[in-house]
PDB file of N, CA and C in Angstrom:
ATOM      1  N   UNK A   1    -129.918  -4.655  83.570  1.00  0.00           N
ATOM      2  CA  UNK A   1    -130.766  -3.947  84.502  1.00  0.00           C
ATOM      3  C   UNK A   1    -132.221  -4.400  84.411  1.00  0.00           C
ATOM      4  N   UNK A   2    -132.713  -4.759  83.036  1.00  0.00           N
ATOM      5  CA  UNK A   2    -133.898  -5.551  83.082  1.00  0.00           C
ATOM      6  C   UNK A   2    -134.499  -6.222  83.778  1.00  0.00           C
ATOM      7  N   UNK A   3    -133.620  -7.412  84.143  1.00  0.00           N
ATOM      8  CA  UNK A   3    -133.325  -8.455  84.618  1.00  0.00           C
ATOM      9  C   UNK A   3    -133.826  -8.171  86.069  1.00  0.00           C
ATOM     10  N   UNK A   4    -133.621  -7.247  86.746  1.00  0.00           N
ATOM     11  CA  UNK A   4    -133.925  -6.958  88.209  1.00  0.00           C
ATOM     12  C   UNK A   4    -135.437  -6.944  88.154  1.00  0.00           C
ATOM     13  N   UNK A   5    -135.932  -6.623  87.475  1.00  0.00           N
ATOM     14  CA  UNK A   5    -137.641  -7.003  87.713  1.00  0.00           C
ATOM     15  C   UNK A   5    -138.028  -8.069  87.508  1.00  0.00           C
ATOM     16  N   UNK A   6    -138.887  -8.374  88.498  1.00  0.00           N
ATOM     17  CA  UNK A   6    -139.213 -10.173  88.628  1.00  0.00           C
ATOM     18  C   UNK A   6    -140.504  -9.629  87.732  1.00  0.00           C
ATOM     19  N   UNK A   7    -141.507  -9.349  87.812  1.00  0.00           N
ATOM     20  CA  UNK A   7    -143.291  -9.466  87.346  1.00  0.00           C
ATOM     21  C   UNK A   7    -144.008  -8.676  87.876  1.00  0.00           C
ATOM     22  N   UNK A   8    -144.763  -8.170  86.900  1.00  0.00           N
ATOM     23  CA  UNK A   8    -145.767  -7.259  87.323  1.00  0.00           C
ATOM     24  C   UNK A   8    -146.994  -8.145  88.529  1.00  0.00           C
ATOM     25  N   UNK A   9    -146.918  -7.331  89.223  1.00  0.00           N
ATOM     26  CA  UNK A   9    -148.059  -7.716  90.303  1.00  0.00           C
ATOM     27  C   UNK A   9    -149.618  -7.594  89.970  1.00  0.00           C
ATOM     28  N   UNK A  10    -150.325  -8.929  89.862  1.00  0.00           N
ATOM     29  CA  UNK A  10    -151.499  -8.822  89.852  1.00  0.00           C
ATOM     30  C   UNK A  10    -152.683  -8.981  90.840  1.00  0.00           C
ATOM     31  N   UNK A  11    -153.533  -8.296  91.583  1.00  0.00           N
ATOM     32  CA  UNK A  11    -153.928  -8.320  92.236  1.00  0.00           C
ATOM     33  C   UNK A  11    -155.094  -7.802  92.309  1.00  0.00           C
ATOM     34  N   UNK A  12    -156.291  -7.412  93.091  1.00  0.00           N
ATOM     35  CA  UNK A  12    -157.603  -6.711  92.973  1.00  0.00           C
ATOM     36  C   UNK A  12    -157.173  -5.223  93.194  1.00  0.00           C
ATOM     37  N   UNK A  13    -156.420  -5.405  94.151  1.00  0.00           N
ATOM     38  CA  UNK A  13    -156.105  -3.970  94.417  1.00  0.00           C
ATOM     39  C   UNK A  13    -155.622  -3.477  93.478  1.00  0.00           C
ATOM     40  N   UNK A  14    -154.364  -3.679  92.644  1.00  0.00           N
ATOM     41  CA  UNK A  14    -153.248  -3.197  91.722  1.00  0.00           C
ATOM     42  C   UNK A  14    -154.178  -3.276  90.479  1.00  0.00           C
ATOM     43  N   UNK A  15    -155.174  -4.309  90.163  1.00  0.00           N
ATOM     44  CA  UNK A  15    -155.604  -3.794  89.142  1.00  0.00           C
ATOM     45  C   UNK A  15    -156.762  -2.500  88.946  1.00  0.00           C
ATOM     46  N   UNK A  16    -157.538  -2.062  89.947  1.00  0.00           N
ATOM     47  CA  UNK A  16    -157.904  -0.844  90.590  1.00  0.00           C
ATOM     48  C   UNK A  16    -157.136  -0.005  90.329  1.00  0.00           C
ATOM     49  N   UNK A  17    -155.868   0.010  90.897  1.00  0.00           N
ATOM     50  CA  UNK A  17    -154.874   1.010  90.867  1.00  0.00           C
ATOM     51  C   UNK A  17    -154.325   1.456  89.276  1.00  0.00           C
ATOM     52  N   UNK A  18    -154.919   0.054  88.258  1.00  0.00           N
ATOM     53  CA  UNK A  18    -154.132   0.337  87.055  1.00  0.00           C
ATOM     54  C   UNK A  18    -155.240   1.727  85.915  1.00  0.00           C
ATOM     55  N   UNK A  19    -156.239   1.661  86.429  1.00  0.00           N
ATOM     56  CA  UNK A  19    -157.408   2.685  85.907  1.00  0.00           C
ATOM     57  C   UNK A  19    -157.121   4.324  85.975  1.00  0.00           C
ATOM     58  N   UNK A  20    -156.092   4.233  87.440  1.00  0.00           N
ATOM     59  CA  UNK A  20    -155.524   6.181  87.612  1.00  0.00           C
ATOM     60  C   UNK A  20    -154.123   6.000  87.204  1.00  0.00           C
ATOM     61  N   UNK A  21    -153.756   4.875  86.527  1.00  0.00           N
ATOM     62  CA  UNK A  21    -152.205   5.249  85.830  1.00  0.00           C
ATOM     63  C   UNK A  21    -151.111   4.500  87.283  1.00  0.00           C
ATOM     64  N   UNK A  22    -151.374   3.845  87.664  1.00  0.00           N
ATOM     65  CA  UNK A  22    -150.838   3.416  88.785  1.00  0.00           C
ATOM     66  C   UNK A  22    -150.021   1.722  88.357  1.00  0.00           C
ATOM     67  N   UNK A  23    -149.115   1.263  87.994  1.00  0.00           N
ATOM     68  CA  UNK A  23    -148.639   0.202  88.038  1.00  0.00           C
ATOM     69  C   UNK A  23    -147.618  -0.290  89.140  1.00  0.00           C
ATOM     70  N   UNK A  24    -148.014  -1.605  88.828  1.00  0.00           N
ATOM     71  CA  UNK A  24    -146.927  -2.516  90.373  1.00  0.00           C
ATOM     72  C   UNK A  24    -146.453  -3.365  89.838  1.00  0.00           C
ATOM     73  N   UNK A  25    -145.016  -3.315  90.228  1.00  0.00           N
ATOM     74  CA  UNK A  25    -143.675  -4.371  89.735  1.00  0.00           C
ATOM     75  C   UNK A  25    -143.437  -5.111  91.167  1.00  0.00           C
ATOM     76  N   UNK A  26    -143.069  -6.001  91.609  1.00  0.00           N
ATOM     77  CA  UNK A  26    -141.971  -6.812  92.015  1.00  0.00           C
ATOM     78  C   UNK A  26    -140.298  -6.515  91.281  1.00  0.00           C
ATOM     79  N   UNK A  27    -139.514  -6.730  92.356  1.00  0.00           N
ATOM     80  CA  UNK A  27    -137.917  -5.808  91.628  1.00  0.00           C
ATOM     81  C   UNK A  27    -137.542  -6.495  92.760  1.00  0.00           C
ATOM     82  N   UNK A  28    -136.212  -6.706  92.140  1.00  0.00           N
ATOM     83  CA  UNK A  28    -134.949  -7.083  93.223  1.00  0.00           C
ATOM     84  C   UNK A  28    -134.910  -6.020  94.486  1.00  0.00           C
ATOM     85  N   UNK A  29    -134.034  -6.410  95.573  1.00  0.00           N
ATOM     86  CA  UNK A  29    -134.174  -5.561  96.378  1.00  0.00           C
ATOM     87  C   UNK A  29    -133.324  -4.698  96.018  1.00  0.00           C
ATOM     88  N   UNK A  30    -132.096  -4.949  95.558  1.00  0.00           N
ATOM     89  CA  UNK A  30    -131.337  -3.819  95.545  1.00  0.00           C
ATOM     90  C   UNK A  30    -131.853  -2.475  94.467  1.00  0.00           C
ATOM     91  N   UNK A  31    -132.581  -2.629  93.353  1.00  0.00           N
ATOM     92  CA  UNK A  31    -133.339  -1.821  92.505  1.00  0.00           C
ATOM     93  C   UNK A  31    -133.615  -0.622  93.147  1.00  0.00           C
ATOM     94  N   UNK A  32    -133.027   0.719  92.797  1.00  0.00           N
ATOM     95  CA  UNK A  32    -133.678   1.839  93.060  1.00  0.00           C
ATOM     96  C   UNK A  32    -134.381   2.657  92.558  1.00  0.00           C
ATOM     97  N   UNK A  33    -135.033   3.518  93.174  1.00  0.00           N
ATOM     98  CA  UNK A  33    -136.010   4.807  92.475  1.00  0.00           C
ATOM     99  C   UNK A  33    -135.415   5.208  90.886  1.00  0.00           C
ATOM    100  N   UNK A  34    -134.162   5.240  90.890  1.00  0.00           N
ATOM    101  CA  UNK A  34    -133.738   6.067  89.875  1.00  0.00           C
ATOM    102  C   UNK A  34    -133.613   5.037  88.977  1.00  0.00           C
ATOM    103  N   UNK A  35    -133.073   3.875  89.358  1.00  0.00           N
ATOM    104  CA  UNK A  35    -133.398   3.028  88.167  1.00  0.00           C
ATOM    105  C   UNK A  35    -134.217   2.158  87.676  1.00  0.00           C
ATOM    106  N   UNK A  36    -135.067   2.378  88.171  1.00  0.00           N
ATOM    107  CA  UNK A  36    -136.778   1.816  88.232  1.00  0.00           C
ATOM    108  C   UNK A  36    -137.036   3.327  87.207  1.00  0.00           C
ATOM    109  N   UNK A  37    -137.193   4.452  87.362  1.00  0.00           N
ATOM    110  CA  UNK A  37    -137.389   5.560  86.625  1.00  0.00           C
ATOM    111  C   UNK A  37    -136.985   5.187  85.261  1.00  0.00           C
ATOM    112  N   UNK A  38    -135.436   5.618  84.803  1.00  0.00           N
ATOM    113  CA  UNK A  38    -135.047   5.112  84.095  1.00  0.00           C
ATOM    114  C   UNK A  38    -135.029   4.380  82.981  1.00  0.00           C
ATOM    115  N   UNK A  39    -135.305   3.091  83.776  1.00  0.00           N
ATOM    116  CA  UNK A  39    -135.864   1.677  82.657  1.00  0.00           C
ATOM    117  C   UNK A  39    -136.878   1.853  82.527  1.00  0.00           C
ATOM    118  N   UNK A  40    -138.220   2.481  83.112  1.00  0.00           N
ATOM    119  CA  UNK A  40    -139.338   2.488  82.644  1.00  0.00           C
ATOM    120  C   UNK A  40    -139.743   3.682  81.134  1.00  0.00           C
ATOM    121  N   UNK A  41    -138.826   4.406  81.747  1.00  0.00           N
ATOM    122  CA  UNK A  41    -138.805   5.703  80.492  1.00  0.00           C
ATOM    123  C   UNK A  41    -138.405   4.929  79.289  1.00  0.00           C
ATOM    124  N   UNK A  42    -137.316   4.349  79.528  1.00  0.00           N
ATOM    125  CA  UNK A  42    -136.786   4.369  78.380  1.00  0.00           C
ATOM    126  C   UNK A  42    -137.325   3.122  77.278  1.00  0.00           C
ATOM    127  N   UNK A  43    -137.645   1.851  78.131  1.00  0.00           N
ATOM    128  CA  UNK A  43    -138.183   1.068  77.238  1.00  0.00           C
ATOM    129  C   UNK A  43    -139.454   1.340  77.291  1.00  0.00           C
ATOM    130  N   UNK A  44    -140.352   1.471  77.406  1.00  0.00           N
ATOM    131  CA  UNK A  44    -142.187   1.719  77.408  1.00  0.00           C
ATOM    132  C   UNK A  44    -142.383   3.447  76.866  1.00  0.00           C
ATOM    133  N   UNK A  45    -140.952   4.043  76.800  1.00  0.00           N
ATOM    134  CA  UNK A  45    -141.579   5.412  76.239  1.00  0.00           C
ATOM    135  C   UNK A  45    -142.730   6.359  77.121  1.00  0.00           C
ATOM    136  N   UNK A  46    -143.032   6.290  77.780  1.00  0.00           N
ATOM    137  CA  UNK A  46    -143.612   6.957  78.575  1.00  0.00           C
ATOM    138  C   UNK A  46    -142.901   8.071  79.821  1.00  0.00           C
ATOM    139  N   UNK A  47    -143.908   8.901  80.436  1.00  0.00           N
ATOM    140  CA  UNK A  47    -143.078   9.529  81.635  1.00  0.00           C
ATOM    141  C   UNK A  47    -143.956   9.585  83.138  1.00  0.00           C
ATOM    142  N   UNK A  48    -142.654   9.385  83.816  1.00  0.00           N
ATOM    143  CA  UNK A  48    -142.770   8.198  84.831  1.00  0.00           C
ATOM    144  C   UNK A  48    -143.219   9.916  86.155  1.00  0.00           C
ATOM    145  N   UNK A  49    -144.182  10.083  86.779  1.00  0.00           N
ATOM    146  CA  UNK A  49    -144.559  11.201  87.770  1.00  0.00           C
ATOM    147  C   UNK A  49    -144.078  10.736  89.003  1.00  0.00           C
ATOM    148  N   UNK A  50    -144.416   9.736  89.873  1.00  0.00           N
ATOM    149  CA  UNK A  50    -144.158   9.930  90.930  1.00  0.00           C
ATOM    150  C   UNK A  50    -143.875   7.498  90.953  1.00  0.00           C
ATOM    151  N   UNK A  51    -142.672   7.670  91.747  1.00  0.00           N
ATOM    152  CA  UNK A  51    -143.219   6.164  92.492  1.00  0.00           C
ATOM    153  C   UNK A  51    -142.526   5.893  93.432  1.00  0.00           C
ATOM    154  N   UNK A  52    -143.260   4.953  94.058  1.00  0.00           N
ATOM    155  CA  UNK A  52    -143.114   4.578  95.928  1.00  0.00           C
ATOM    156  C   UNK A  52    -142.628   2.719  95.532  1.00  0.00           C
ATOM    157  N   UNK A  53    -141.999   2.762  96.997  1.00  0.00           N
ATOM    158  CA  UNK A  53    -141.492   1.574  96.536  1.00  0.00           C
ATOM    159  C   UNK A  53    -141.787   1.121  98.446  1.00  0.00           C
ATOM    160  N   UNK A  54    -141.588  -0.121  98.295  1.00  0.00           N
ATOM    161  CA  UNK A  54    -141.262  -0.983  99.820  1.00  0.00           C
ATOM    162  C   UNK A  54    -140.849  -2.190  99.826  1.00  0.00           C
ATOM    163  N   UNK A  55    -140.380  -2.771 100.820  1.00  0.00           N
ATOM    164  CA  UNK A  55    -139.545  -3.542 101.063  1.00  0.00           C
ATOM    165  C   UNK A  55    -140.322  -4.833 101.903  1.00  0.00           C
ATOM    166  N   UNK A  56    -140.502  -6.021 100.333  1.00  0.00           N
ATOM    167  CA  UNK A  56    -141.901  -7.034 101.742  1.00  0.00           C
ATOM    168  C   UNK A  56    -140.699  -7.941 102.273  1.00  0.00           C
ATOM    169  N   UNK A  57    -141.269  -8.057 103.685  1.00  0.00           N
ATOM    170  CA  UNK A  57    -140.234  -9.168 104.343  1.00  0.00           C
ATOM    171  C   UNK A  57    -140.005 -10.010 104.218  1.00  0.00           C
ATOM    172  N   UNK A  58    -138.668 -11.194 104.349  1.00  0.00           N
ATOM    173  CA  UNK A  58    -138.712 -12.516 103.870  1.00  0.00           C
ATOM    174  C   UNK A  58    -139.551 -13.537 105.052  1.00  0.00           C
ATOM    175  N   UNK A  59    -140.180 -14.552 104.306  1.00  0.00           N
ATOM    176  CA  UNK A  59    -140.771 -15.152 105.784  1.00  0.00           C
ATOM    177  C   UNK A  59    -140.271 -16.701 105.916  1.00  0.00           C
ATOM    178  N   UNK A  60    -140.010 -17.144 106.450  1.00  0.00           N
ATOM    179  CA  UNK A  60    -139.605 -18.478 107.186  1.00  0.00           C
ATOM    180  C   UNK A  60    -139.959 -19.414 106.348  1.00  0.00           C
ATOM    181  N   UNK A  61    -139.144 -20.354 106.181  1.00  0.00           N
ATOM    182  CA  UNK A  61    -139.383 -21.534 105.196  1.00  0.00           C
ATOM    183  C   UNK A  61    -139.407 -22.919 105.944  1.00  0.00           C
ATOM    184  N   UNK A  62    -139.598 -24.246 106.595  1.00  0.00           N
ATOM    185  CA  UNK A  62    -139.131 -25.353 106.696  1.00  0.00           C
ATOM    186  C   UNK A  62    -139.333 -26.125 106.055  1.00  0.00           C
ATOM    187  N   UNK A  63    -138.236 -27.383 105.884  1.00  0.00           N
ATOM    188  CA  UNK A  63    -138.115 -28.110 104.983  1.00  0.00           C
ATOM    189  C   UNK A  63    -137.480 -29.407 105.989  1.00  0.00           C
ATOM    190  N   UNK A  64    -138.413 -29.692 106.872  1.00  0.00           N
ATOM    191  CA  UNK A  64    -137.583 -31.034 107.948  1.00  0.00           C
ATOM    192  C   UNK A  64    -137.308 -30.003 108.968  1.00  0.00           C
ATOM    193  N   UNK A  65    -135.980 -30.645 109.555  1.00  0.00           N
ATOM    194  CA  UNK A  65    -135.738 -29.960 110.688  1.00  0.00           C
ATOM    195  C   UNK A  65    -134.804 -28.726 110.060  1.00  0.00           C
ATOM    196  N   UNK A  66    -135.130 -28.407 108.777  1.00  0.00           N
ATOM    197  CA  UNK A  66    -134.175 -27.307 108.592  1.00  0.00           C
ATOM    198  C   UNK A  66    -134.925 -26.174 108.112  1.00  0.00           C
ATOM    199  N   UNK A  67    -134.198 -25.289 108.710  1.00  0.00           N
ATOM    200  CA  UNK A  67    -135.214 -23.375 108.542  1.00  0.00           C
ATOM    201  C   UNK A  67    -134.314 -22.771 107.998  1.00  0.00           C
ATOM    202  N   UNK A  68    -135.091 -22.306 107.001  1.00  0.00           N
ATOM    203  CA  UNK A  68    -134.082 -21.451 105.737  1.00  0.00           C
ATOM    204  C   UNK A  68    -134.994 -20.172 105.851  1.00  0.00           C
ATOM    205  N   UNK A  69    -135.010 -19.418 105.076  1.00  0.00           N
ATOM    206  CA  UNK A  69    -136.016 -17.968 104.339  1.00  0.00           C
ATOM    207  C   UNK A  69    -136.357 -18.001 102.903  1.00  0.00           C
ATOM    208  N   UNK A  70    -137.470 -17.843 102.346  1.00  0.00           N
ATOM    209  CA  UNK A  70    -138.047 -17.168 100.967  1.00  0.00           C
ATOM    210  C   UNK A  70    -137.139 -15.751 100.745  1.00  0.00           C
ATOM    211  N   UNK A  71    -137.056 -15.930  99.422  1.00  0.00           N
ATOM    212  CA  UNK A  71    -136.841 -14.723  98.663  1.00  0.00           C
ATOM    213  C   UNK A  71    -137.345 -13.427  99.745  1.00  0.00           C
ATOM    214  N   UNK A  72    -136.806 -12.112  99.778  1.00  0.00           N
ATOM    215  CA  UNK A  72    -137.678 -11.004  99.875  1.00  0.00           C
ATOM    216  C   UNK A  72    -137.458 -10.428  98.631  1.00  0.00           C
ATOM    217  N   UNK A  73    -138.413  -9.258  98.393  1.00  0.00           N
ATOM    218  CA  UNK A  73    -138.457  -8.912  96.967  1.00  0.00           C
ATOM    219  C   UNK A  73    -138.652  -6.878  97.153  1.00  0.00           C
ATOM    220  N   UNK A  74    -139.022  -6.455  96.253  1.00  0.00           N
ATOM    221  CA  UNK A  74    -138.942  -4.780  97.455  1.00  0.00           C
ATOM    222  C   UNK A  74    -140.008  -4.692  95.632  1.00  0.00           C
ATOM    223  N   UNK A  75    -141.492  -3.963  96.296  1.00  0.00           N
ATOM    224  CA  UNK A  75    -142.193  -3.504  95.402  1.00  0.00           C
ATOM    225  C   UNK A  75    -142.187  -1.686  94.545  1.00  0.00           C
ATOM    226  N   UNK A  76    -142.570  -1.878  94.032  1.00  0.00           N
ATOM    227  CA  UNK A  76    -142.710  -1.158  93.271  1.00  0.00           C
ATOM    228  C   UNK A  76    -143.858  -0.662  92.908  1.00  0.00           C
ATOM    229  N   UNK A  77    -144.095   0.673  93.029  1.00  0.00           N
ATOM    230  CA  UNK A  77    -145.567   1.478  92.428  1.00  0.00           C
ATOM    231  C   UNK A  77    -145.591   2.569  91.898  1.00  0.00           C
ATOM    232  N   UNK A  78    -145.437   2.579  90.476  1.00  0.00           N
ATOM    233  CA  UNK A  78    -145.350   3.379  89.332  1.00  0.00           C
ATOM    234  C   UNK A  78    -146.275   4.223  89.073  1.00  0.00           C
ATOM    235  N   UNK A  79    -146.772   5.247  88.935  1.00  0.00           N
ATOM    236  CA  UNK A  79    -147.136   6.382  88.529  1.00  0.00           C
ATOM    237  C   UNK A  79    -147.015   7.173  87.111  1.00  0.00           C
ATOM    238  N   UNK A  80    -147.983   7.137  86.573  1.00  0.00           N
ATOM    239  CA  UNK A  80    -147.686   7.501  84.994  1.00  0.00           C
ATOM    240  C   UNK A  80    -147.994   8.859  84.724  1.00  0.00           C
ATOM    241  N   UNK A  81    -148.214   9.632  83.946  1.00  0.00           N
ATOM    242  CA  UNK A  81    -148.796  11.028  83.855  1.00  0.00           C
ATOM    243  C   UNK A  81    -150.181  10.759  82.674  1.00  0.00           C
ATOM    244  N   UNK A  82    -150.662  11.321  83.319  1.00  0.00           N
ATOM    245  CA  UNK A  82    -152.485  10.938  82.477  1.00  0.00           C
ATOM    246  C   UNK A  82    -152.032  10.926  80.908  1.00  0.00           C
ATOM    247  N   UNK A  83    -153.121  10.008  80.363  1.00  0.00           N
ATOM    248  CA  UNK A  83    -152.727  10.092  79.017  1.00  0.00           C
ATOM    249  C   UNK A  83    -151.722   8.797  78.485  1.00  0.00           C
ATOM    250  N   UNK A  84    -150.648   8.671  79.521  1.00  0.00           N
ATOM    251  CA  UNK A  84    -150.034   7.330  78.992  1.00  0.00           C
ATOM    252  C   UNK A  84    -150.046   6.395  79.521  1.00  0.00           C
ATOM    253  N   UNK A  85    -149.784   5.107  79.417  1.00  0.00           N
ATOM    254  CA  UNK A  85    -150.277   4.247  79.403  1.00  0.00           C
ATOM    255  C   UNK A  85    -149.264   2.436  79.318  1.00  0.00           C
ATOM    256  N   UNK A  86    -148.772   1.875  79.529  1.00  0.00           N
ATOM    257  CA  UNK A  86    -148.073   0.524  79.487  1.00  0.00           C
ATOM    258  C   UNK A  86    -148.903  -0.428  78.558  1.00  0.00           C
ATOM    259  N   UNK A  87    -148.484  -0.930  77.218  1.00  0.00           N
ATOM    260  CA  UNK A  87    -149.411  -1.676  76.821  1.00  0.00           C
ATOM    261  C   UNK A  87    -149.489  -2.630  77.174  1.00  0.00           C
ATOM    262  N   UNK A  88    -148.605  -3.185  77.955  1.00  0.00           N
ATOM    263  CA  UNK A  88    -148.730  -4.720  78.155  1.00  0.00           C
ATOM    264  C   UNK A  88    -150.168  -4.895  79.061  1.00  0.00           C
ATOM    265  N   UNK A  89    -150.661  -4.202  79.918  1.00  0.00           N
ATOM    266  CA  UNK A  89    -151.600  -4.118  80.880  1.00  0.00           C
ATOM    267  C   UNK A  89    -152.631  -4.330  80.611  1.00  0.00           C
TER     268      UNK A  89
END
């Protein structure tokens, strides 16, 4: 189940967001709420309040005359309860 998370997202925004307890994953698409919950509890020890997730679209690839698609990936935005904290961050 690990395995379904690609990388934490770094960004201006997300790191803003990481100051009110707010973290952002990249996750497989199929990954849900509950097990995004879950794995976060259980390995990082912490407790998980609220998180939103979405779904970024795949966008068009060419390579010659041939059109394929990129990966889509479905994000993730974690919510911590004040006080704790992810050390990796």
């Amino acid at each position: 189940m690990i395995d379904m998370f690609k990388y934490p997202l770094f960004t201006d925004k997300t790191n803003k967001l990481l100051q009110i307890n707010k973290y952002t994953f990249l996750t497989d698409v199929k990954f849900t709420k509950t097990m995004a919950i879950n794995i976060i509890e259980d390995i990082f020890s912490v407790k998980v309040v609220s998180i939103n997730t979405s779904i970024l679209s795949s966008k068009k690839r060419r390579l010659g005359k041939f059109l394929g698609f990129k990966n889509s990936f479905k994000r993730i935005l974690i919510t911590l309860s004040s006080g704790q904290f992810i050390p990796f961050f």
